[in-house]
Protein backbone atom coordinates (compact mmCIF):
# COMPACT_ATOMS: atom_id res chain seq x y z
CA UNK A 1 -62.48 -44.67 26.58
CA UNK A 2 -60.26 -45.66 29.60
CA UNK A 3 -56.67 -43.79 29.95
CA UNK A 4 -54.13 -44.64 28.13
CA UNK A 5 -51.28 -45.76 29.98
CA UNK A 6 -46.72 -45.40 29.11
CA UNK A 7 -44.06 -48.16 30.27
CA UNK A 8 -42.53 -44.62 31.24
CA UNK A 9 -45.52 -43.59 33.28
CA UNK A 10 -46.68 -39.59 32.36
CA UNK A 11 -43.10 -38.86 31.36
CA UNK A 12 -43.74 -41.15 28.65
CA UNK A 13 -46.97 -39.65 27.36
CA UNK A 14 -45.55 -36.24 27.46
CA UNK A 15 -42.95 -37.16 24.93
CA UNK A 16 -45.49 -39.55 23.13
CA UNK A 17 -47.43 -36.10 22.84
CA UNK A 18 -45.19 -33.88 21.85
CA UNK A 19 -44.34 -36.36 19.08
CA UNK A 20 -47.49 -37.90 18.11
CA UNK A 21 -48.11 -38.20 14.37
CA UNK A 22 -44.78 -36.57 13.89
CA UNK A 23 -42.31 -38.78 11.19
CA UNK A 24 -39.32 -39.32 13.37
CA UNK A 25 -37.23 -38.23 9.90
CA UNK A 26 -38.58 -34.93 10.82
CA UNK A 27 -37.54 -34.81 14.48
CA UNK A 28 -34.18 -32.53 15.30
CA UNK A 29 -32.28 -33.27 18.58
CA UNK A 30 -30.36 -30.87 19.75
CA UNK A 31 -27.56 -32.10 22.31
CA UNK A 32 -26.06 -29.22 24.65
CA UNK A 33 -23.02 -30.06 26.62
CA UNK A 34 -22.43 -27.02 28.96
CA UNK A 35 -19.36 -25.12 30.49
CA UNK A 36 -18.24 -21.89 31.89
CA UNK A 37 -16.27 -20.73 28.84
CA UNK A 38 -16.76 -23.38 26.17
CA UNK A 39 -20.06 -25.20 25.74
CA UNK A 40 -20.95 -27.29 23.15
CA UNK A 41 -23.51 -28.57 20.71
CA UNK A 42 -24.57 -30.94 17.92
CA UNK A 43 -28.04 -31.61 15.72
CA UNK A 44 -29.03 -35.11 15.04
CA UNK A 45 -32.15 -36.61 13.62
CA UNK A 46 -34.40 -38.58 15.96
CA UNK A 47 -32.43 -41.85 14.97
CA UNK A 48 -29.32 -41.35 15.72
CA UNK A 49 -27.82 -39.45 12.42
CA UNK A 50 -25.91 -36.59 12.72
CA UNK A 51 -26.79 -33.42 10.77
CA UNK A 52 -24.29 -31.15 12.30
CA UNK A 53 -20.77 -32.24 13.71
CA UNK A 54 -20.26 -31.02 17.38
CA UNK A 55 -20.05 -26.83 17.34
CA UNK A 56 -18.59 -24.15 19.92
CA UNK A 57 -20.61 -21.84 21.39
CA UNK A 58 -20.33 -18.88 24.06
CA UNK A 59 -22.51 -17.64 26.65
CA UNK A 60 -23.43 -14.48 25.54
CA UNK A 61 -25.48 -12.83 22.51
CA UNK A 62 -23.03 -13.92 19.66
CA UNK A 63 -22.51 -17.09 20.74
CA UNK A 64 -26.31 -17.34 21.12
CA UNK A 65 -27.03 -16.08 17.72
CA UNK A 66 -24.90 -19.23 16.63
CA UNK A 67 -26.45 -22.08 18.26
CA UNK A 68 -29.95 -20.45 16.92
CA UNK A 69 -29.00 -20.30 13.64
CA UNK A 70 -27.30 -23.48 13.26
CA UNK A 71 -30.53 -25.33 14.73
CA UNK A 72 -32.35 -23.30 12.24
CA UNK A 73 -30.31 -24.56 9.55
CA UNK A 74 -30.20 -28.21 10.52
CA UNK A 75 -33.96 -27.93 10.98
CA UNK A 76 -34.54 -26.91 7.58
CA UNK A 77 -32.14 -29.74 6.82
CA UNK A 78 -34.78 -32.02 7.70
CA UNK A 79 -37.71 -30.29 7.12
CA UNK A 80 -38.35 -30.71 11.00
CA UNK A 81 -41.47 -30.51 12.35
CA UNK A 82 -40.36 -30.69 16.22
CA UNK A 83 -37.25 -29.71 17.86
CA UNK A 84 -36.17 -31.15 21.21
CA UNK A 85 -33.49 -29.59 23.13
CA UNK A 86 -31.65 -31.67 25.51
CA UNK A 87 -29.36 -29.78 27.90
CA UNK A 88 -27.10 -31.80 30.89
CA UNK A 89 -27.28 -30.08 33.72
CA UNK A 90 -23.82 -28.86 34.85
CA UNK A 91 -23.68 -27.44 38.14
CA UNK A 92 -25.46 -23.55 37.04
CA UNK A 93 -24.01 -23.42 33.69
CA UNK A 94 -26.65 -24.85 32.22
CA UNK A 95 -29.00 -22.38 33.55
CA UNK A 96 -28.36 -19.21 31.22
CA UNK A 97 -28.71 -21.62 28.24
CA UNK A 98 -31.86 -22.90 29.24
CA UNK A 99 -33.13 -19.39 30.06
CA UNK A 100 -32.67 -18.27 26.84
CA UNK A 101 -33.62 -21.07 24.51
CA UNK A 102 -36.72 -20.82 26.92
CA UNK A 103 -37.28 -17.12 26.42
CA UNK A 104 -37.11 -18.14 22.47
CA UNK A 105 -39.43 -20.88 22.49
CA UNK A 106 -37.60 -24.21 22.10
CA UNK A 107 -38.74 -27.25 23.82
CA UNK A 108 -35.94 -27.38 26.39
CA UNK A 109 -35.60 -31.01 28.42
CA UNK A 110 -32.85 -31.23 31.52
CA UNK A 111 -30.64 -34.22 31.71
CA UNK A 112 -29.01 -35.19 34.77
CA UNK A 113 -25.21 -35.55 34.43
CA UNK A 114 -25.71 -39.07 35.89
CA UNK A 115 -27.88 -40.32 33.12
CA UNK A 116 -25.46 -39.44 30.56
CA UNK A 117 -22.63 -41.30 32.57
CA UNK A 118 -25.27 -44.15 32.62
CA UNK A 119 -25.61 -43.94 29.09
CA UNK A 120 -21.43 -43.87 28.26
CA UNK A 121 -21.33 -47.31 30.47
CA UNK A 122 -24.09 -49.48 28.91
CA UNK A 123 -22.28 -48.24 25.79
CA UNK A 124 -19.30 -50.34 27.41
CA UNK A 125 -17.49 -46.80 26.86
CA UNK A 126 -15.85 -45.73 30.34
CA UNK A 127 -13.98 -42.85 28.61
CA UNK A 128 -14.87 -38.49 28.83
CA UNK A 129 -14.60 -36.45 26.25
CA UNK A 130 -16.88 -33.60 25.38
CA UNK A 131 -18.11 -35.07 21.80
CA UNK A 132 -18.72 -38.31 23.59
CA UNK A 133 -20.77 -36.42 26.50
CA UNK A 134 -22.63 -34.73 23.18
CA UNK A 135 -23.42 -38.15 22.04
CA UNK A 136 -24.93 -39.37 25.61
CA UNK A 137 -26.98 -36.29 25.39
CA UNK A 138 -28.42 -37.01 22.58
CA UNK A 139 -29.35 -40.91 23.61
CA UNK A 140 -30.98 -39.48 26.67
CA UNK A 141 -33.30 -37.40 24.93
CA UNK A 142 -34.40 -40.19 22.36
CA UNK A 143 -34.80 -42.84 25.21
CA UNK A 144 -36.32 -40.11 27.10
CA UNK A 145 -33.94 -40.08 30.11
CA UNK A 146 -34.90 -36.60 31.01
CA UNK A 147 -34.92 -35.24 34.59
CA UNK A 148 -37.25 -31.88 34.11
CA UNK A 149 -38.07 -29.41 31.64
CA UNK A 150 -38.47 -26.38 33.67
CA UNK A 151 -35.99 -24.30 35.94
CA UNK A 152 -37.49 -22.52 38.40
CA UNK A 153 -38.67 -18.75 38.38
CA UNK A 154 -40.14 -15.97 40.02
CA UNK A 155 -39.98 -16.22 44.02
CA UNK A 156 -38.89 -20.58 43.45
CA UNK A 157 -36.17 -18.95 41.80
CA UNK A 158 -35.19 -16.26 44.27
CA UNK A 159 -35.73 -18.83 47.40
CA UNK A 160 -33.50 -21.19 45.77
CA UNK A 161 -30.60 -19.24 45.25
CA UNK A 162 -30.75 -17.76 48.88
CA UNK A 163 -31.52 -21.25 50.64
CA UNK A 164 -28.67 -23.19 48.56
CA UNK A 165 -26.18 -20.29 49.50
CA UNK A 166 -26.98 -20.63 53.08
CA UNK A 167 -26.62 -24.14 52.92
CA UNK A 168 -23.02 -23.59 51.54
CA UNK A 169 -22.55 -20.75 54.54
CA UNK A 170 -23.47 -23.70 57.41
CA UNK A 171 -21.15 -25.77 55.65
CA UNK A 172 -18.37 -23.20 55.59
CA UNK A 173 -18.41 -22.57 59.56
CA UNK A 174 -18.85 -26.34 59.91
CA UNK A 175 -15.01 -26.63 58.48
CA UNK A 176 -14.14 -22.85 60.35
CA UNK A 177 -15.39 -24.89 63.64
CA UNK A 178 -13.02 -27.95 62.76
CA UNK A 179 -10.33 -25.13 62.07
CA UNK A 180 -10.80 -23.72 65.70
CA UNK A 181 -10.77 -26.61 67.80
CA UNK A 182 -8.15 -28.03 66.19
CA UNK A 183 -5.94 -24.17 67.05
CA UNK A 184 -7.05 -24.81 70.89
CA UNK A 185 -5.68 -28.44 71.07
CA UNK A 186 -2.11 -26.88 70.33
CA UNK A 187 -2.71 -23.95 72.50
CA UNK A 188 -4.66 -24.99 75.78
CA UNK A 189 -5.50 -29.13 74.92
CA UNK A 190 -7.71 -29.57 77.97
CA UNK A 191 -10.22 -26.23 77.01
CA UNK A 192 -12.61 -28.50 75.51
CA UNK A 193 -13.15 -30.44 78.44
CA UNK A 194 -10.61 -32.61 80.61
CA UNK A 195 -11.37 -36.43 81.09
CA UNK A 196 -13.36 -37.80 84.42
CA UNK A 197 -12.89 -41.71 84.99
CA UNK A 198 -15.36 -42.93 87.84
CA UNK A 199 -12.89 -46.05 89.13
CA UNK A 200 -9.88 -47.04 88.70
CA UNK A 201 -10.92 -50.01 86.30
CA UNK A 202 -12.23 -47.00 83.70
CA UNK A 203 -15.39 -48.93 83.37
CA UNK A 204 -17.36 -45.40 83.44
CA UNK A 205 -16.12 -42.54 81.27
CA UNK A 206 -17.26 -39.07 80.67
CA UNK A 207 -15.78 -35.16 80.10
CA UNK A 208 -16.21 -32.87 82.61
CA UNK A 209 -16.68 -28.84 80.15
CA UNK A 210 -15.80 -25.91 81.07
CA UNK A 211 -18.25 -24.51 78.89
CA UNK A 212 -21.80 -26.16 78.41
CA UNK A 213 -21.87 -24.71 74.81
CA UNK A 214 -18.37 -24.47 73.49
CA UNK A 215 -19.67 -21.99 71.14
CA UNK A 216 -21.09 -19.48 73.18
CA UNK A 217 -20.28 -16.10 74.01
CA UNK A 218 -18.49 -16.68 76.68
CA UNK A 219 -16.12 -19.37 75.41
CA UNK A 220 -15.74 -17.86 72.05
CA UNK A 221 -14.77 -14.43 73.66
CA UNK A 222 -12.32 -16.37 76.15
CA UNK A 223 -10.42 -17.80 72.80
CA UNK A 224 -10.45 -15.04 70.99
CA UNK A 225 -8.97 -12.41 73.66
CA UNK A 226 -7.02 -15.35 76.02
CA UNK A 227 -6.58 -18.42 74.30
CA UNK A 228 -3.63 -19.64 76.47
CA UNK A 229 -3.84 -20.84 80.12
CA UNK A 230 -1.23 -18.64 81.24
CA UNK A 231 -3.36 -15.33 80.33
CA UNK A 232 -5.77 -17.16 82.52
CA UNK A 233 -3.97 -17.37 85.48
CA UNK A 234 -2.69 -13.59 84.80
CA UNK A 235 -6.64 -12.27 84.91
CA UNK A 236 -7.27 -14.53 87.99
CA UNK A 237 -10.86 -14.38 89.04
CA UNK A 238 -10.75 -10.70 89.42
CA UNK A 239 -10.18 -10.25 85.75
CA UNK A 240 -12.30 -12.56 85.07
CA UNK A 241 -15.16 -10.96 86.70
CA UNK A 242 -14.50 -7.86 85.06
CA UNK A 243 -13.99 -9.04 81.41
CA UNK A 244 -17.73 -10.93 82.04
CA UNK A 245 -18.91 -7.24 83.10
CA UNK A 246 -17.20 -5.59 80.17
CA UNK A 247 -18.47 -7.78 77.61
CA UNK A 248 -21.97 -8.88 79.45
CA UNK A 249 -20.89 -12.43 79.65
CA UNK A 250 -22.98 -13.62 82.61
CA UNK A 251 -20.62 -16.17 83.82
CA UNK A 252 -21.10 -17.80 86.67
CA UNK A 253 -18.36 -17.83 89.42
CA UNK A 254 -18.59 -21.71 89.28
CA UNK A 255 -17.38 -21.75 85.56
CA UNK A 256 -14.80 -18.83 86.67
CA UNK A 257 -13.44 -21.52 88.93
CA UNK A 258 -13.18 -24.19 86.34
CA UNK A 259 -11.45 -21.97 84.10
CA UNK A 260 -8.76 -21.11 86.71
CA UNK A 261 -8.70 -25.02 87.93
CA UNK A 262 -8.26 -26.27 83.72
CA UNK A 263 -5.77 -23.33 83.27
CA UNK A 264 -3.76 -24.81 86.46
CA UNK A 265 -3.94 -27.90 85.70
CA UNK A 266 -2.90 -27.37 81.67
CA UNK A 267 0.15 -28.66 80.16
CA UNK A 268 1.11 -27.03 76.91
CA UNK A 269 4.22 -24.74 75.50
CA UNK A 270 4.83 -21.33 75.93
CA UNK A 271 2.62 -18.05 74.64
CA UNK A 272 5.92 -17.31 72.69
CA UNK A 273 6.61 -20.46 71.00
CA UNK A 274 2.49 -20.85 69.68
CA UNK A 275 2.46 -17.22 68.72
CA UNK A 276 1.13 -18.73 65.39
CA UNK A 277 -1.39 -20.67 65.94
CA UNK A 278 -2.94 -17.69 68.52
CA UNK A 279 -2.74 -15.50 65.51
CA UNK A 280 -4.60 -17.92 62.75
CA UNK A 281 -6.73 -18.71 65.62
CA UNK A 282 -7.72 -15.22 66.18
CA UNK A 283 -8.33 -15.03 62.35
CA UNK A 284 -10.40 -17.75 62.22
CA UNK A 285 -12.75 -16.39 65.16
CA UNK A 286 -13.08 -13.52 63.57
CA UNK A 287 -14.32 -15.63 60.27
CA UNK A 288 -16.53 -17.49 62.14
CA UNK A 289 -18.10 -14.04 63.41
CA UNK A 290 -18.71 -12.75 59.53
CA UNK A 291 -19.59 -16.37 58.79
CA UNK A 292 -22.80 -16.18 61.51
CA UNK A 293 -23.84 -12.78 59.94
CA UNK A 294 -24.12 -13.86 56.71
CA UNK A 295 -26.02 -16.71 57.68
CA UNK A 296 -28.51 -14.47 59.78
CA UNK A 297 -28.77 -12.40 56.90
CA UNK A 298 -29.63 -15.29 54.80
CA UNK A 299 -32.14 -16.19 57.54
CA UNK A 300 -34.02 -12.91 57.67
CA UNK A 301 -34.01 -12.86 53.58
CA UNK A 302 -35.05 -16.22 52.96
CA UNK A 303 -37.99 -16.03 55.78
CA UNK A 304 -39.10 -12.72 53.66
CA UNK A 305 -39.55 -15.06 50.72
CA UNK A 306 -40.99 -18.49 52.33
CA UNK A 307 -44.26 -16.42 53.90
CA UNK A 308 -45.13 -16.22 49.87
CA UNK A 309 -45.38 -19.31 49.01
CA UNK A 310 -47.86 -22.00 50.08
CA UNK A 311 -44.65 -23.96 51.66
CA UNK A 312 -45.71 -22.25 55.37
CA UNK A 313 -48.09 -24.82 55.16
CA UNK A 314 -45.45 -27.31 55.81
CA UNK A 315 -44.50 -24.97 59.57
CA UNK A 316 -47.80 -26.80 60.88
CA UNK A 317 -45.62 -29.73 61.01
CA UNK A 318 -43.62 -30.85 64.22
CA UNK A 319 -40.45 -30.93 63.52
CA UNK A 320 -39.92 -28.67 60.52
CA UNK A 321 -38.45 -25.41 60.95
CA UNK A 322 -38.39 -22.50 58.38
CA UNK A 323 -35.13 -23.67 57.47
CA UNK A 324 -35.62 -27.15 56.38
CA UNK A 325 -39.34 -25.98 55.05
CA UNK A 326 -37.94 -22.97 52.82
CA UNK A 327 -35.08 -25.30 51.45
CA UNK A 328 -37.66 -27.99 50.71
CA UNK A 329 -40.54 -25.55 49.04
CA UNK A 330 -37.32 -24.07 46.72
CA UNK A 331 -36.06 -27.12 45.65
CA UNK A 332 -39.44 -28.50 45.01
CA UNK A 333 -40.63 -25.61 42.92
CA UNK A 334 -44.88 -25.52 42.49
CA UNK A 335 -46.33 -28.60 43.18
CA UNK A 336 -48.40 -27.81 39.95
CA UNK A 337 -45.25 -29.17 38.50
CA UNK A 338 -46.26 -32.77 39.76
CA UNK A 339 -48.97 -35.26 39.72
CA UNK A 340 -47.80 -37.70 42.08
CA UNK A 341 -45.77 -38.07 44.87
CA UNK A 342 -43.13 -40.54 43.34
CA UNK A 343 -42.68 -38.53 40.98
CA UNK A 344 -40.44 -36.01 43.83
CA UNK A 345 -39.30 -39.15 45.06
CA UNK A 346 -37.42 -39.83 42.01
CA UNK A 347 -36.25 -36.11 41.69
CA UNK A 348 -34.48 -36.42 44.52
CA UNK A 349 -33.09 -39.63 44.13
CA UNK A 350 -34.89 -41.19 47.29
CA UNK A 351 -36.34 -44.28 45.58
CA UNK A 352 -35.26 -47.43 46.47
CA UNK A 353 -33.49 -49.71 43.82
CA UNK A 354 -35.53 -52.70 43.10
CA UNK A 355 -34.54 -56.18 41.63
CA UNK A 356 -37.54 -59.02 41.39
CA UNK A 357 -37.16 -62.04 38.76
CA UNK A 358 -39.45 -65.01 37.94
CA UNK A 359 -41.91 -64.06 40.34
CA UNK A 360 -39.49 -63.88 43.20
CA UNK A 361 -40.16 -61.50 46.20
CA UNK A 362 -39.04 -58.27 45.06
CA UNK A 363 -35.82 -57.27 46.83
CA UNK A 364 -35.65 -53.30 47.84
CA UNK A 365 -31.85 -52.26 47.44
CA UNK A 366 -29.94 -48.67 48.32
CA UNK A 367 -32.08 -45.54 46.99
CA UNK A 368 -31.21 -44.40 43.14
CA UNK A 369 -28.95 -41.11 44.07
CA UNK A 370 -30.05 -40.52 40.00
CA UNK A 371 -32.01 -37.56 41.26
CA UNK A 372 -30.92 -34.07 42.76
CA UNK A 373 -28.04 -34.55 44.91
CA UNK A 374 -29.01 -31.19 47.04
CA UNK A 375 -32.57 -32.11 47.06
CA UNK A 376 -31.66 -35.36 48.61
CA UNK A 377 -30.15 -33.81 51.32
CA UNK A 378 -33.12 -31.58 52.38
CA UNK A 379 -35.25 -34.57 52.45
CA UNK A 380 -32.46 -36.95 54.72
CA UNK A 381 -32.24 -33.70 56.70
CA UNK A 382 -36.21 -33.63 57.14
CA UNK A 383 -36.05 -37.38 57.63
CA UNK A 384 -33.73 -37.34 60.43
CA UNK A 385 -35.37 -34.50 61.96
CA UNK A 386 -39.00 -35.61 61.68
CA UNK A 387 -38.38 -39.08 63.13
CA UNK A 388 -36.65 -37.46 66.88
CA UNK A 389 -39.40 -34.43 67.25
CA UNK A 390 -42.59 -35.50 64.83
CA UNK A 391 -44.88 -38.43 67.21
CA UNK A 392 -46.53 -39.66 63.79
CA UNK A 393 -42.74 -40.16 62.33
CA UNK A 394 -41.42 -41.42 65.15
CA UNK A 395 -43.93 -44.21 65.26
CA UNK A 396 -43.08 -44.98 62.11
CA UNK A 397 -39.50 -44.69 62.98
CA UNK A 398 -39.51 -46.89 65.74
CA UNK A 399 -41.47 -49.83 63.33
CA UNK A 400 -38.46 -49.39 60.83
CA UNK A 401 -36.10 -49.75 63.83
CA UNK A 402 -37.56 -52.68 64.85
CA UNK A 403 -37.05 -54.18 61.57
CA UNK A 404 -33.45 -54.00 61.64
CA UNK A 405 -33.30 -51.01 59.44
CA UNK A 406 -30.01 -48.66 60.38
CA UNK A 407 -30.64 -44.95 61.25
CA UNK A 408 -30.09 -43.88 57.79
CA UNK A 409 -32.19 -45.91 56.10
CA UNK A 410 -35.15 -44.94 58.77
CA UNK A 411 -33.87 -41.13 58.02
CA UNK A 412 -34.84 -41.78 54.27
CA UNK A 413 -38.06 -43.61 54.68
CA UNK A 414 -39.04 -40.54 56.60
CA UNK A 415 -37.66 -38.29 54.16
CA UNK A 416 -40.13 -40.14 51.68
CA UNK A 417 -43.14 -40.20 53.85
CA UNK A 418 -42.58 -36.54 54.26
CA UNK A 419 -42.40 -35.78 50.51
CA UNK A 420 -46.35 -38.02 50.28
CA UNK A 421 -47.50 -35.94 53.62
CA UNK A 422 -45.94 -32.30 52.20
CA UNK A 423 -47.37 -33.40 48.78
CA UNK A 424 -50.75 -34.34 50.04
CA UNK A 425 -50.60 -30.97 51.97
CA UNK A 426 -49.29 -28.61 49.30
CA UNK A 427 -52.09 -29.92 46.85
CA UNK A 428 -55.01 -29.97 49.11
CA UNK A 429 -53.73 -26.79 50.82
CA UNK A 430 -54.32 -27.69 53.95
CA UNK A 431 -52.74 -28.10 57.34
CA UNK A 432 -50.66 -31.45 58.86
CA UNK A 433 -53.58 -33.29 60.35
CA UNK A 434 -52.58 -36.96 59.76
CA UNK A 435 -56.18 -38.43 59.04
CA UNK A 436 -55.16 -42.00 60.87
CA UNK A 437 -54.03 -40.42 63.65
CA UNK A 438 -55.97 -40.79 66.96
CA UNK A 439 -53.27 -39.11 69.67
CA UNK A 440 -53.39 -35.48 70.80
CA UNK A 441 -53.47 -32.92 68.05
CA UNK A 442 -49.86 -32.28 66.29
CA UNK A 443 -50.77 -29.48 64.18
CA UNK A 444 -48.42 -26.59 65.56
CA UNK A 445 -49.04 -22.87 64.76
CA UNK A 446 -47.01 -21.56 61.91
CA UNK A 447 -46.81 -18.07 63.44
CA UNK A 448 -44.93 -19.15 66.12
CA UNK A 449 -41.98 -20.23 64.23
CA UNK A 450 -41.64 -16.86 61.92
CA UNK A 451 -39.29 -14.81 63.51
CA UNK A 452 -40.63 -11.63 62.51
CA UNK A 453 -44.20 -9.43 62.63
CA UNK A 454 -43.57 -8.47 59.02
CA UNK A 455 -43.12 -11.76 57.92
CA UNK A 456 -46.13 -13.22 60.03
CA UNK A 457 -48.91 -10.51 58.38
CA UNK A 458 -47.46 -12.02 55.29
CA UNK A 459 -48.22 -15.20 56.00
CA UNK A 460 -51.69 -14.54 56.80
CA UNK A 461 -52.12 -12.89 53.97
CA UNK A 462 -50.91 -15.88 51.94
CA UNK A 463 -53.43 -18.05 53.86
CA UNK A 464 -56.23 -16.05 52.63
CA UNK A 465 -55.45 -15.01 49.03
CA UNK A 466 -53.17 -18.30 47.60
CA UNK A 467 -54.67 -21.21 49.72
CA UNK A 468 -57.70 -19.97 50.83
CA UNK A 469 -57.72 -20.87 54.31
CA UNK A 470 -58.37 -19.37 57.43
CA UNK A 471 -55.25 -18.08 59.27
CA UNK A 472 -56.82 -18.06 62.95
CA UNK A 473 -57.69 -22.25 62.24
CA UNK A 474 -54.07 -23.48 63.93
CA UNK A 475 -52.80 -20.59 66.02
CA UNK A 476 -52.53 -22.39 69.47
């Protein structure tokens, strides 16, 4: 007997399953709306009608004990033979509920917030309350507009947590970095880099630096301890000199010269008069400082964790770092979790829209964004990476560019070929080795980009125990 086939592919035969031969009568739906001090809840039969009006809850043992008991009651309502539990996912609110209707055996389905906002329009119903919310819950489980049924555990869990907070770190000294150059425009304007025109016409522009790296040592130390051009010309190049000894900045006498030259030739108030911004300047320098140790931190933890898990496969790949590799593996969770590659397409809101009528040429429109906002950024991230230092993306890359297609939308398709390659990879447990390709090798040793000796022994042992492979194969 051949396989039966869904209109909503496996997702559709898993709820087919857990329903078959069940009288939909008998079938309780459970609609969570989540918050941080008052969630919410109702109990509905499979068809729409409502057993329980919409109930408060709170997120802790008593308020437990209530949503139990009052699916308990509304199942025996009904005499219910299955009970579905439909919870939106709200930010990490939703993830203590989950837990423990988990830990207590309920059949627990995750609905994106989008879906239910879906659900309020076709309804021709544009307004948000929490019953209404309750009520688009509660159509998303019985069209079966889920997005997962798991959250991750163990060392998915663990990774996830770090690699999201370090992703919020890098964002943070992104906007302390705005912060700062914006202090040094009012202070000393030209310390970023003064203007060079190559004729008189201006047909050739360019900025000459001081500073090749405006964040390294040398600068940041410079704005944090003389921000102003006059404290410049005080140290002269004999100061200079000596605060490059003191604080082992290694700079070269030709970028002590520019320094004096840009200080010279600066126009801005008095040290007196932007006593203020020096100050908030110096404050922000000093977060950007805690800012970078927390992110190293992050680094060193989060490597710890990634050496576990079968995502250092994904190292052998030009192009992907431990960073973008340990913040793909932790979003992904076990590829167990999946049959197909579309299928983490869709979870990450990659695939394209498309429209076809009558027979027409299908037309392929702007990617869904129905999927995991954060997700979708690890795979752009990938995309855009993979395509400038991967040969085998960039090929593909340059075929997209031919086509017309703007640098985002290359940076996606990437992202999506990477998900079918890092799919492939993760479920054959093998190494990049792209079976078309007839170039020079691209498989790069994953050793090489672990940062530690700790880490890389744990990494071999991973190879040998979880994936079975020999760690010595790609270590050139």
């Amino acid at each position: 007997m051949s396989k039966t086939s869904h209109i909503q592919g496996n997702k559709g035969i898993s709820i087919r399953n857990k329903l078959k031969n069940i009288d939909f009568n008998q079938v309780l739906v459970v609609a969570i709306d989540p918050g941080k001090f008052f969630p919410k809840a109702l109990t509905c039969n499979y068809y729409g009608e409502i057993i329980q009006k919409p109930f408060f809850f709170h997120i802790d043992k008593k308020g437990f004990d209530i949503l139990t008991s009052n699916i308990e009651i509304a199942a025996e309502k009904i005499h219910a033979q299955k009970i579905l539990v439909g919870v939106e996912a709200t930010g990490h609110y939703h993830q203590k509920i989950v837990q423990y209707l988990n830990d207590n055996d309920y059949d627990v389905l995750i609905i994106n917030a989008s879906t239910t906002s879906d659900i309020r329009s076709e309804n021709l119903n544009w307004s948000k309350t929490d019953d209404i919310d309750l009520y688009a819950i509660a159509t998303a489980i019985t069209e079966n507009k889920i997005t997962e049924s798991y959250l991750p555990q163990g060392i998915y869990q663990k990774l996830l947590r770090l690699t999201r907070n370090r992703r919020h770190e890098v964002n943070n000294r992104s906007r302390i970095k705005i912060k700062i150059r914006t202090f040094m425009d009012h202070i000393w304007p030209n310390f970023q880099g003064e203007s060079k025109l190559s004729n008189q016409n201006n047909n050739s522009k360019s900025v000459n630096n001081i500073f090749s790296d405006f964040w390294s040592k040398s600068s940041v130390c410079i704005m944090e301890n003389y921000p102003h051009p006059t404290q410049i010309l005080k140290l002269g190049a004999e100061g200079l000199k000596n605060l490059s000894k003191e604080h082992e900045l290694k700079m070269r006498q030709s970028t002590i010269n520019k320094l004096l030259a840009f200080a010279k030739n600066a126009y801005t108030q008095p040290v007196e008069v932007l006593n203020t911004e020096i100050t908030l300047l110096k404050k922000k320098i000093e977060d950007l400082k805690h800012t970078n140790d927390k992110i190293n931190y992050l680094n060193e933890k989060i490597e710890e964790l990634f050496v576990k898990t079968p995502g250092i496969l994904l190292l052998s790949l030009p192009g992907i770092s431990v960073v973008i590799g340990s913040e793909f593996t932790a979003e992904l969770g076990p590829v167990e979790n999946y049959d197909y590659a579309k299928q983490i397409i869709k979870r990450a809101g990659t695939n394209p829209v498309v429209k076809e009528s009558g027979g027409k040429k299908p037309i392929y429109g702007s990617i869904s964004k129905q999927g995991n906002p954060k997700f979708r950024r690890v795979i752009y991230l990938a995309g855009k990476t993979l395509k400038l230092h991967n040969p085998y993306f960039k090929i593909f890359a340059e075929r997209l560019n031919s086509k017309g297609k703007s640098g985002k939308q290359v940076s996606i398709a990437c992202g999506n070929k990477f998900i079918k390659v890092a799919f492939a990879m993760l479920k054959r447990k093998e190494f990049f080795h792209p079976p078309k390709w007839d170039g020079e090798p691209l498989t790069k040793n994953v050793y090489k980009k672990l940062s530690d000796d700790d880490n890389i022994t744990e990494a071999r042992k991973t190879l040998i125990k979880e994936l079975e492979l020999n760690p010595e194969k790609f270590v050139s």
